[in-house]
N, C-alpha and C. Protein backbone atom coordinates (compact mmCIF):
# COMPACT_ATOMS: atom_id res chain seq x y z
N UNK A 1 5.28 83.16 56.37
CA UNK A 1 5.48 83.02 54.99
C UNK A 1 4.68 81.85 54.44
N UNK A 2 4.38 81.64 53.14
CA UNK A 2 3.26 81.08 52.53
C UNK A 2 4.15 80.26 51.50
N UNK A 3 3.96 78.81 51.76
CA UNK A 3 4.79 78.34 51.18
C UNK A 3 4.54 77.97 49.41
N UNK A 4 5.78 77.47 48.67
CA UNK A 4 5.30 78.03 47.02
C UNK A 4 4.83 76.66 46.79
N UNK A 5 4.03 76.66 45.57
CA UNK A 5 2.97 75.59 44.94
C UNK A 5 3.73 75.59 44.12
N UNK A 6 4.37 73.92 43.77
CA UNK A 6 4.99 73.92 42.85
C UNK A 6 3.93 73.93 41.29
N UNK A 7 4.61 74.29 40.08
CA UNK A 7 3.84 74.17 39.21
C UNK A 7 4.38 73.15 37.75
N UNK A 8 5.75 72.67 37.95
CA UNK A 8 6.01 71.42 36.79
C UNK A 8 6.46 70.48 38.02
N UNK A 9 5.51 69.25 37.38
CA UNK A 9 5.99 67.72 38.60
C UNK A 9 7.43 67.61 38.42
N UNK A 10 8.33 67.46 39.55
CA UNK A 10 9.51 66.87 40.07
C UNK A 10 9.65 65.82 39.56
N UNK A 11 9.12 64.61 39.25
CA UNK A 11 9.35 63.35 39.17
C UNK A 11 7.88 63.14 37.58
N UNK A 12 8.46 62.22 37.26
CA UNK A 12 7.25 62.06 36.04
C UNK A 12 6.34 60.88 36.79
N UNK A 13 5.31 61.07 36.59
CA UNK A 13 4.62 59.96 37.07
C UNK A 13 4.95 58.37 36.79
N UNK A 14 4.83 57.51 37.77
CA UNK A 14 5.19 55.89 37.19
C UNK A 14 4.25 55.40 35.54
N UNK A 15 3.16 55.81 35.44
CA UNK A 15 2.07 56.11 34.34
C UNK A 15 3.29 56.61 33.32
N UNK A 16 3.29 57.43 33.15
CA UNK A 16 4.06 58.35 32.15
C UNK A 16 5.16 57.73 31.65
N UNK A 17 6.01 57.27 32.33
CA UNK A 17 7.13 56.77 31.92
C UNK A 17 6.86 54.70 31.26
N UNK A 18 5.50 54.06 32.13
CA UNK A 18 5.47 53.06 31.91
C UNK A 18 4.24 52.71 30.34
N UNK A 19 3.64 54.04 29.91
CA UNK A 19 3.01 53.81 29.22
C UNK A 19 3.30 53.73 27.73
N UNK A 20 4.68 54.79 27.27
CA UNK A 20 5.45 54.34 26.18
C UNK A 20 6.13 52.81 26.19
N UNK A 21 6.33 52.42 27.10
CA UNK A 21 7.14 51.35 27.07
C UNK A 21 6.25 50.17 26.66
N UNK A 22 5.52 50.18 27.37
CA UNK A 22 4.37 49.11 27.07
C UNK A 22 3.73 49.32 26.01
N UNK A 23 3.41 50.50 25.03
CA UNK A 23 2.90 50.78 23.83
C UNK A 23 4.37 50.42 22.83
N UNK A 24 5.23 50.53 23.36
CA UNK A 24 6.56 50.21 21.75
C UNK A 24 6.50 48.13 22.24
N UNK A 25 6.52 47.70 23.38
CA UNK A 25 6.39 46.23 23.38
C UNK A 25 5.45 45.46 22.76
N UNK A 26 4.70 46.28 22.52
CA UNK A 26 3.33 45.68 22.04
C UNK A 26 3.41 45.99 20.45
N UNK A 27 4.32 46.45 20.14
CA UNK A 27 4.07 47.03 18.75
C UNK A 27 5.32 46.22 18.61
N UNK A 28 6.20 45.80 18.78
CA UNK A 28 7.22 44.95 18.44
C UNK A 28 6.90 43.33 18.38
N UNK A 29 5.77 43.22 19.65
CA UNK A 29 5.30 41.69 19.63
C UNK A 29 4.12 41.80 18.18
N UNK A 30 3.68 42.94 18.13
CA UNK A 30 3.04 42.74 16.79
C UNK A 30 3.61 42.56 15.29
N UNK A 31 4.79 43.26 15.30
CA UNK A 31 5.35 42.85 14.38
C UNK A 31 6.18 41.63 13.76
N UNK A 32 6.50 41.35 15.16
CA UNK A 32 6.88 39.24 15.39
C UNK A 32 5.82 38.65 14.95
N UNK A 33 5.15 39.14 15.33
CA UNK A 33 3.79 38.04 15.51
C UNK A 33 3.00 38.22 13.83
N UNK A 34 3.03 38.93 13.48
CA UNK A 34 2.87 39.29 11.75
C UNK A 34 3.80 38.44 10.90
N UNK A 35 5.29 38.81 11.15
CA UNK A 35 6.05 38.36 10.84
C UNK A 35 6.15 36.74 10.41
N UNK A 36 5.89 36.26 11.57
CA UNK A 36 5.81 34.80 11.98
C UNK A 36 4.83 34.07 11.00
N UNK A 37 3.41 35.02 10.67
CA UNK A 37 2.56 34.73 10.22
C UNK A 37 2.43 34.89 8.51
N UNK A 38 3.29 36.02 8.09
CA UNK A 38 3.43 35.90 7.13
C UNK A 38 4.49 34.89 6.32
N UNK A 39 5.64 34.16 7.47
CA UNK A 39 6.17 33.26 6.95
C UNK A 39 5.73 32.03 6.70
N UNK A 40 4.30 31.50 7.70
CA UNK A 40 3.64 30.27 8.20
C UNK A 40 3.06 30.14 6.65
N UNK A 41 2.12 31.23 6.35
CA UNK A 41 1.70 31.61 5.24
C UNK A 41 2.52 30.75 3.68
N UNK A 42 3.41 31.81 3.53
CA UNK A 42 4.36 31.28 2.96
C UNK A 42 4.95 29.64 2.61
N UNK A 43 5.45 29.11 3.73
CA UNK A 43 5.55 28.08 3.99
C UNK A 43 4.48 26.72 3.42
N UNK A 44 3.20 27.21 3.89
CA UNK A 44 2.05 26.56 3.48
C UNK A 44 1.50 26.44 2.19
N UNK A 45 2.08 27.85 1.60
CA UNK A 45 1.57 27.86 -0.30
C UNK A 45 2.46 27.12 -0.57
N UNK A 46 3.81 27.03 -0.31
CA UNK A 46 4.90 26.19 -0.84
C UNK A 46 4.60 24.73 -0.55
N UNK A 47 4.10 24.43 0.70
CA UNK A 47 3.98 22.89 0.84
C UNK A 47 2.60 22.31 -0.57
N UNK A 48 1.68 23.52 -0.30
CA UNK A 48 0.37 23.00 -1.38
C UNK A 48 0.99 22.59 -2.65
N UNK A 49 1.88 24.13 -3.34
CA UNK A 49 2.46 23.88 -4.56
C UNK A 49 3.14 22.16 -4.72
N UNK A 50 4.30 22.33 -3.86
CA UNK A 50 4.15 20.58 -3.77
C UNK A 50 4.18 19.38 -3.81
N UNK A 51 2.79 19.60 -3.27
CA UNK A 51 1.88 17.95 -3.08
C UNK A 51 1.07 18.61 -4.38
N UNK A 52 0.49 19.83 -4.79
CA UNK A 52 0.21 19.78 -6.28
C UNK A 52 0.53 18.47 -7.36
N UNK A 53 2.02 19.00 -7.20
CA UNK A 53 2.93 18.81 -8.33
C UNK A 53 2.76 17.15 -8.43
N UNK A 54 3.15 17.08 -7.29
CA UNK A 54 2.75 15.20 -6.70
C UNK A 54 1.91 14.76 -7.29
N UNK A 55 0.46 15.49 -6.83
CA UNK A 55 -0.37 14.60 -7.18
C UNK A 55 -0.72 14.38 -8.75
N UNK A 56 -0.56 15.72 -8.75
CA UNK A 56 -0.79 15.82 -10.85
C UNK A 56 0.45 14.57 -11.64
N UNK A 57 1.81 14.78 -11.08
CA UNK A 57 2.24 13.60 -12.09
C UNK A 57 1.49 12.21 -11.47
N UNK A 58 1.27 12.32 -10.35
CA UNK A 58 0.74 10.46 -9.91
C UNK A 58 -0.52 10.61 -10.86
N UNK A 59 -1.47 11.55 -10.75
CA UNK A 59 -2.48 11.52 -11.89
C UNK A 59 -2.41 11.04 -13.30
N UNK A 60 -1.63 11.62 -14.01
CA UNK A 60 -1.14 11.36 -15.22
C UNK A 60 -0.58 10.30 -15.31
N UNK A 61 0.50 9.29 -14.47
CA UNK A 61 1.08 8.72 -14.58
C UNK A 61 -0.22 7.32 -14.78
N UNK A 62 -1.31 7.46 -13.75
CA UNK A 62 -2.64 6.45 -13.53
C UNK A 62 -3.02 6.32 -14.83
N UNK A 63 -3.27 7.66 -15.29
CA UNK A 63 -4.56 8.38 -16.62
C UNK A 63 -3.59 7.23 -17.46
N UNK A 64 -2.67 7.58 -17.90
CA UNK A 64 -1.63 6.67 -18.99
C UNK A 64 -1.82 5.29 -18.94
N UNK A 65 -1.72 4.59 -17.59
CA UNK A 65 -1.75 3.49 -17.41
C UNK A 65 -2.95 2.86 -17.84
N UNK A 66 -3.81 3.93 -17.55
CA UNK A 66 -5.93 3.17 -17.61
C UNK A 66 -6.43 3.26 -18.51
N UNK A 67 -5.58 4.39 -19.11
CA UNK A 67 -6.27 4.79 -20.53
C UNK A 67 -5.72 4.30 -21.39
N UNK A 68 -5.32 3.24 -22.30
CA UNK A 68 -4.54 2.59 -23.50
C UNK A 68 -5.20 1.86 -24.19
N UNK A 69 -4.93 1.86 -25.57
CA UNK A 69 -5.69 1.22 -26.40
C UNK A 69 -4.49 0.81 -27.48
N UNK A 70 -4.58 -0.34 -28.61
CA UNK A 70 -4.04 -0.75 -29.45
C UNK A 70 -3.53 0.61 -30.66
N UNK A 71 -4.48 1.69 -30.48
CA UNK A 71 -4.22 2.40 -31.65
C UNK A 71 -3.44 3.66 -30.92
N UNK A 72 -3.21 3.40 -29.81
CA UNK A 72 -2.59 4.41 -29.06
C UNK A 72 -1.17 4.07 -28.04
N UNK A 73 -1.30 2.85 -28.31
CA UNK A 73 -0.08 2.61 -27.45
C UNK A 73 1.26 2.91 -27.82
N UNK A 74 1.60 3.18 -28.69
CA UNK A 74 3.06 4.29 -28.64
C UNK A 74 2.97 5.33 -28.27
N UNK A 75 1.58 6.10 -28.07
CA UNK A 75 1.84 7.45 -27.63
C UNK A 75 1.61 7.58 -26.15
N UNK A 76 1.11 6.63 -25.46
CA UNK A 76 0.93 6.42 -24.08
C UNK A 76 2.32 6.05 -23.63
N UNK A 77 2.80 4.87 -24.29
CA UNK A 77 4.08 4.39 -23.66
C UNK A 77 5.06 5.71 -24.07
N UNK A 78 5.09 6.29 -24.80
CA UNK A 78 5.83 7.44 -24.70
C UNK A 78 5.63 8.66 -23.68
N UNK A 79 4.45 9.05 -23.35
CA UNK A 79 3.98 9.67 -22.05
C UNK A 79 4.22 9.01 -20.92
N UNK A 80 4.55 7.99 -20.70
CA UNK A 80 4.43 7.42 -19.42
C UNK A 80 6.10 7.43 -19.29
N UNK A 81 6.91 7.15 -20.22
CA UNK A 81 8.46 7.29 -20.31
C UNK A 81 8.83 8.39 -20.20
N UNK A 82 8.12 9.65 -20.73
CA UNK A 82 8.31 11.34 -20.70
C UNK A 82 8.03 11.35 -18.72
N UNK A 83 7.05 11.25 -17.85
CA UNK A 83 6.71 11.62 -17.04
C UNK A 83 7.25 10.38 -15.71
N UNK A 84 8.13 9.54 -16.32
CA UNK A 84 9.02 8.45 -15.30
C UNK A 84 10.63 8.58 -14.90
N UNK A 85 10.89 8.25 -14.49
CA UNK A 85 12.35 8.32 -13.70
C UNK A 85 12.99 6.88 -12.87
N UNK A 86 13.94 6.64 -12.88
CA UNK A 86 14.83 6.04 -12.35
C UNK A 86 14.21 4.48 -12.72
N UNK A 87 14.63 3.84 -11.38
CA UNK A 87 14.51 2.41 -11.87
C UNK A 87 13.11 2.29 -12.52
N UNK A 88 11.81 2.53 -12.13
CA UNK A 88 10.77 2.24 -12.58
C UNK A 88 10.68 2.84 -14.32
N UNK A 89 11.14 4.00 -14.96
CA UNK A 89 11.31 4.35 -16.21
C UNK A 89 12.06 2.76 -16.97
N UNK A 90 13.58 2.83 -16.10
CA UNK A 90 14.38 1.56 -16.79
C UNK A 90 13.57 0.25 -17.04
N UNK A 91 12.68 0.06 -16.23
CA UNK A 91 11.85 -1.32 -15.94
C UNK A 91 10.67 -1.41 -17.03
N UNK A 92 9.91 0.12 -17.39
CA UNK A 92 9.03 0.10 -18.15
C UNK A 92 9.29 -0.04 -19.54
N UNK A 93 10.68 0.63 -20.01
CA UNK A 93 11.21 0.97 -21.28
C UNK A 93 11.72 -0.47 -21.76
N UNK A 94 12.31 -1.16 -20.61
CA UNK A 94 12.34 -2.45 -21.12
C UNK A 94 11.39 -3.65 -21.28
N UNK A 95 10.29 -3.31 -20.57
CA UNK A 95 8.92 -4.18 -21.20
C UNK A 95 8.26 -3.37 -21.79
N UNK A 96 8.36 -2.33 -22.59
CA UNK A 96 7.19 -1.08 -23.24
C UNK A 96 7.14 -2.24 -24.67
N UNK A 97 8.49 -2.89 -25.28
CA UNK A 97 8.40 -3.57 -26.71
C UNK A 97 6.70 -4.72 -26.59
N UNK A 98 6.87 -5.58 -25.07
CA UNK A 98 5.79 -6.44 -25.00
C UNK A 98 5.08 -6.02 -24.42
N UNK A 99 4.94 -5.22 -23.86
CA UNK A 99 3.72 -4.33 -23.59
C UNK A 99 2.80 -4.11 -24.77
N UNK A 100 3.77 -3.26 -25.65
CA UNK A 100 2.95 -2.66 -26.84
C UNK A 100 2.45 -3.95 -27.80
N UNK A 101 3.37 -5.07 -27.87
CA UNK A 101 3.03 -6.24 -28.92
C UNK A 101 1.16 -7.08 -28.05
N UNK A 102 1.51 -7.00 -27.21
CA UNK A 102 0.39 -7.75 -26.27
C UNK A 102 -1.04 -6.60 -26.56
N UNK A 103 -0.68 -5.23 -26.30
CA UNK A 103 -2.13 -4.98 -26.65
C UNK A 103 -2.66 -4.97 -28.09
N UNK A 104 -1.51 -4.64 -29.02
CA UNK A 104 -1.73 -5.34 -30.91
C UNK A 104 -2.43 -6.67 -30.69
N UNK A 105 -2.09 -7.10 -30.07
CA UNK A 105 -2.54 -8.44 -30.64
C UNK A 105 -3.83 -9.03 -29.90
N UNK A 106 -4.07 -8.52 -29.44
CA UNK A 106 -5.76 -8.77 -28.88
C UNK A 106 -6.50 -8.09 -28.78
N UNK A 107 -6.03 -6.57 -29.67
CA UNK A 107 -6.61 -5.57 -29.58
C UNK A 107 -7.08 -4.99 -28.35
N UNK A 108 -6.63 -4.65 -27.54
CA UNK A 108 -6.72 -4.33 -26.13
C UNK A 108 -7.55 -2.90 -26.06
N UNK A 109 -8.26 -2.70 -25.46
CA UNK A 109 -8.66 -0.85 -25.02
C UNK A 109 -9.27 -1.12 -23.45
N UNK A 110 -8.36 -0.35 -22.67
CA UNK A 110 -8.82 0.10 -21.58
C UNK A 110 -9.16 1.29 -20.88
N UNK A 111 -10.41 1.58 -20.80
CA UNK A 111 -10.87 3.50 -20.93
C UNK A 111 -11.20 3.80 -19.49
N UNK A 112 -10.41 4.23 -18.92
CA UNK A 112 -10.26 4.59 -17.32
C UNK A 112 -10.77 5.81 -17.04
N UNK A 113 -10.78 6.13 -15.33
CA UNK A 113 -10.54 7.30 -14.93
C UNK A 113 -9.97 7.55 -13.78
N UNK A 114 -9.42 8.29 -12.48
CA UNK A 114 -9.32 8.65 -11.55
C UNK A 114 -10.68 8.79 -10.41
N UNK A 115 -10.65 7.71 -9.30
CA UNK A 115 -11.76 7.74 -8.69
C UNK A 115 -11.05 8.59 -7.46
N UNK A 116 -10.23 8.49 -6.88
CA UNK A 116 -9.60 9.54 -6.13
C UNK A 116 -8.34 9.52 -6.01
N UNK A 117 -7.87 10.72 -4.79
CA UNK A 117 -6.50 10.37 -5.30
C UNK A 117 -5.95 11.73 -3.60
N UNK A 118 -4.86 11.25 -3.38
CA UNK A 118 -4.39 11.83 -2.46
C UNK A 118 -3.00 11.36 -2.02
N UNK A 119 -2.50 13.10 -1.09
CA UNK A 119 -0.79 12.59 -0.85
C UNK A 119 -0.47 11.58 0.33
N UNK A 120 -0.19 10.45 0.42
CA UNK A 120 0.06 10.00 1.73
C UNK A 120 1.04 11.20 2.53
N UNK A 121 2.94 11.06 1.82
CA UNK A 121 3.39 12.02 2.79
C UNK A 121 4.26 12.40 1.53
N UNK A 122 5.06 13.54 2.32
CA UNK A 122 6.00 13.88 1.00
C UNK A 122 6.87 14.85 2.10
N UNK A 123 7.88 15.02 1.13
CA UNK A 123 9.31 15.94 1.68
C UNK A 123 9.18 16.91 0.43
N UNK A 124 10.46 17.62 0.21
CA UNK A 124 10.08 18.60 -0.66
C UNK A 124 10.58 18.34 -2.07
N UNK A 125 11.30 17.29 -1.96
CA UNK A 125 11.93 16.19 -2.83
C UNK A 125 11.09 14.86 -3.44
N UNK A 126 10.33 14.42 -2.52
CA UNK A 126 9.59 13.44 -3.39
C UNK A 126 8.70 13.19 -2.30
N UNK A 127 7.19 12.33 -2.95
CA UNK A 127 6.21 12.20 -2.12
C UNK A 127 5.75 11.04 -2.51
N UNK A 128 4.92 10.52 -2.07
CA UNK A 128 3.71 9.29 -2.20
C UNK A 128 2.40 9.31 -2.25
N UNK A 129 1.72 8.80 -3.26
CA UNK A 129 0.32 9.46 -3.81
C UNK A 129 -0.55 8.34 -3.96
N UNK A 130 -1.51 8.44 -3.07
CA UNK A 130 -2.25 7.08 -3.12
C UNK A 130 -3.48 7.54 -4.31
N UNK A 131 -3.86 6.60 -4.98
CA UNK A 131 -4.36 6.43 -6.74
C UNK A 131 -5.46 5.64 -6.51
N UNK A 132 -6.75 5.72 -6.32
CA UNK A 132 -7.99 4.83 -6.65
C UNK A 132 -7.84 5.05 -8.35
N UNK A 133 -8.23 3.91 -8.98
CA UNK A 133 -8.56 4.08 -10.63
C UNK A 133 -9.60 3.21 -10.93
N UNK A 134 -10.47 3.49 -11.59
CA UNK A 134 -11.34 2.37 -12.41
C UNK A 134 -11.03 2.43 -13.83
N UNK A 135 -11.46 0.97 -14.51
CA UNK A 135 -10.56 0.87 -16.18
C UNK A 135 -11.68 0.12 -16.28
N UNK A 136 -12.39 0.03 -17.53
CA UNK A 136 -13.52 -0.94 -18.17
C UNK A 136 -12.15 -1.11 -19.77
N UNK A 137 -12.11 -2.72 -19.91
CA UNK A 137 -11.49 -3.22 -20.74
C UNK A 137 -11.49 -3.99 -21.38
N UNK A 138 -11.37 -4.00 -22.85
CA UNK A 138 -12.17 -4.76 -23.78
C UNK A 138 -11.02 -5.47 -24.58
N UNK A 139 -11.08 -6.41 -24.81
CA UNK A 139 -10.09 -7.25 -25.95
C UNK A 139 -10.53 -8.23 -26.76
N UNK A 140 -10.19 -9.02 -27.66
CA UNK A 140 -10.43 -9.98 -28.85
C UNK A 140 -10.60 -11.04 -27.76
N UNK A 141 -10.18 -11.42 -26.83
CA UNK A 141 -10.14 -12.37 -25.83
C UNK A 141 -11.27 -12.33 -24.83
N UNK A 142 -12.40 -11.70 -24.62
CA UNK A 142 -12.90 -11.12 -23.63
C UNK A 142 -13.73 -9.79 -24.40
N UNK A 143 -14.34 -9.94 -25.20
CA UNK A 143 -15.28 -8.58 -25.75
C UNK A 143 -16.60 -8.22 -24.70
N UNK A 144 -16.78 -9.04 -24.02
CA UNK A 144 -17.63 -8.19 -22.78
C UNK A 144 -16.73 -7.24 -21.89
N UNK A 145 -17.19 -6.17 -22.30
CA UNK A 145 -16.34 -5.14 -20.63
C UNK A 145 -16.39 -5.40 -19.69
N UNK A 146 -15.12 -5.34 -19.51
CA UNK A 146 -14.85 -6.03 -17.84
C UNK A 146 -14.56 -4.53 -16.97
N UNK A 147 -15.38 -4.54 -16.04
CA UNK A 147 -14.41 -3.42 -15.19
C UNK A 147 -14.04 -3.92 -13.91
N UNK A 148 -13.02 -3.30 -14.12
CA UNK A 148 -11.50 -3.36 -12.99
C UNK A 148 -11.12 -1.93 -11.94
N UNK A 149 -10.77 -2.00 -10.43
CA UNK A 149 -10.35 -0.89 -9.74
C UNK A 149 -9.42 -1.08 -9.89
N UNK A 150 -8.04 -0.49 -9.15
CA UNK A 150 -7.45 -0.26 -9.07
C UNK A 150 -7.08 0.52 -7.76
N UNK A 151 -6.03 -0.04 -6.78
CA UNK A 151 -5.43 0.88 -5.61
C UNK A 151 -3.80 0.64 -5.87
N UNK A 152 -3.46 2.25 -6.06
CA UNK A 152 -2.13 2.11 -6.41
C UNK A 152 -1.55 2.98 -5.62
N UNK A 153 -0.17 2.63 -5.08
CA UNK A 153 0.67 4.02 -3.77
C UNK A 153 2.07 4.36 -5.58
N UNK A 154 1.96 5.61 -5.79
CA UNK A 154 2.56 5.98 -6.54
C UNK A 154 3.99 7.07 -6.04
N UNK A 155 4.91 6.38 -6.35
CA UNK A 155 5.87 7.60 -5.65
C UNK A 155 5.92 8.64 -6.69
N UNK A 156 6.24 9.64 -6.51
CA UNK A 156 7.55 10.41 -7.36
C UNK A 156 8.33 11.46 -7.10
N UNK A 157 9.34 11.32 -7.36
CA UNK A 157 10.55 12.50 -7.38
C UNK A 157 10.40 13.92 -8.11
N UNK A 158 10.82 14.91 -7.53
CA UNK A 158 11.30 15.84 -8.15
C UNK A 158 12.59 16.10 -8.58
N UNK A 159 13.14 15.89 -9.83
CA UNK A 159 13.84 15.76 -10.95
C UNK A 159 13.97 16.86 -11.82
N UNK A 160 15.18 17.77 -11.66
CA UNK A 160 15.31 18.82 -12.30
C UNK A 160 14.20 19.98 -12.10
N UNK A 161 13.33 20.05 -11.30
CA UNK A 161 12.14 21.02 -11.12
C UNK A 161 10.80 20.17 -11.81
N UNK A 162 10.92 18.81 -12.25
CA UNK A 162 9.41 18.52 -12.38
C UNK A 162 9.41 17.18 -11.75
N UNK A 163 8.20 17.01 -11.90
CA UNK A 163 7.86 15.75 -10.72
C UNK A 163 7.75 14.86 -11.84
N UNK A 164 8.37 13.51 -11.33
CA UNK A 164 7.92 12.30 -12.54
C UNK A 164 7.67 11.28 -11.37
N UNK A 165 6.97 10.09 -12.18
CA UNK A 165 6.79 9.18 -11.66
C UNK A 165 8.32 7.91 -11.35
N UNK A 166 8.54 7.64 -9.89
CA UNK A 166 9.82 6.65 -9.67
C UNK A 166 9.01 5.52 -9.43
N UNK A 167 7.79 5.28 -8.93
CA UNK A 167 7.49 3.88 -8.89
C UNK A 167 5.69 3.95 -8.57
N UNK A 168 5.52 2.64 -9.01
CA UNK A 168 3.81 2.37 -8.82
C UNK A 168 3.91 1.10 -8.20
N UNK A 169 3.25 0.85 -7.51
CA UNK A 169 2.99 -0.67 -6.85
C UNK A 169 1.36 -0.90 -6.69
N UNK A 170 1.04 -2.11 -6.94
CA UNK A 170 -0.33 -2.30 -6.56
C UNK A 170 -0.67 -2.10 -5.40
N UNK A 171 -1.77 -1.67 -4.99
CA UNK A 171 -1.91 -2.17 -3.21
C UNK A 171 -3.45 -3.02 -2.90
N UNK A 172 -3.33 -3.73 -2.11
CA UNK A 172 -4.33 -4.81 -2.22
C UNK A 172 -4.69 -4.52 -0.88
């Protein structure tokens, strides 16, 4: 007798059974791995947004400071009070009266700009913004332009959803 040839395999091959498995693992580590990446993503526009925010009020807060003149100083000291917070607002509002009398009276103009500017560090709450400025400044006391730098570490808070300025310090 002639023995029979089988014709469907008994057993599935080790291949067969190991090649779905390894095609759905790989498609699951891809989707982690997407995943992961679209959160990193994420994460990163949010940190830019920011140190944005940071740096633009430390900007403004400089621009105000460099830029003042006798015929403008209520509307600066009012911008600089709009875009301040906490003790440093309290500190300014109470010298803004001799502030403002001091540049009347010697006619003061100081016409600045931003020479650079960057975040030291920040949380998602408040950061620190280091401020190069240059100011050329002219008064009744001194009518040759004088120009002046400026290195300033500027904090500020985020306060209700906008960033203001909490403090400026010189840095030497």
């Amino acid at each position: 007798m002639v023995p029979a040839t089988p014709t469907a395999k008994a057993k599935p091959a080790l291949l067969d059974l190991a090649l779905p498995i390894i095609v759905g693992v790989l498609v699951v580590a891809m989707v982690i791995a997407c995943g992961f990446l679209i959160k990193k993503k994420a994460d990163l526009s949010h940190q830019a947004d920011v140190r944005g925010c940071f740096l633009a009020a430390a900007e403004t807060s400089v621009n105000d400071i460099v830029n003042v003149s006798a015929a403008n100083i209520d509307e600066k000291i009012g911008s600089i009070l709009d875009g301040s917070t906490g003790a440093y607002r309290d500190q300014f509002e109470g010298a803004s009266e001799q502030f403002a009398s001091m540049a009347r009276e010697v006619d003061a103009t100081s016409e600045g700009s931003i020479v650079t500017s960057a975040v030291e560090d920040n949380t998602d709450t408040s950061g620190t913004v280091l401020v190069v400025a240059m100011s050329t400044v002219t008064n009744t006391n001194t009518p040759e332009p004088k120009v002046a730098y400026f290195r300033m570490r500027v904090t500020v808070d985020k306060v209700d959803g906008q960033c203001k300025t909490s403090n400026v310090e010189y840095v030497i």
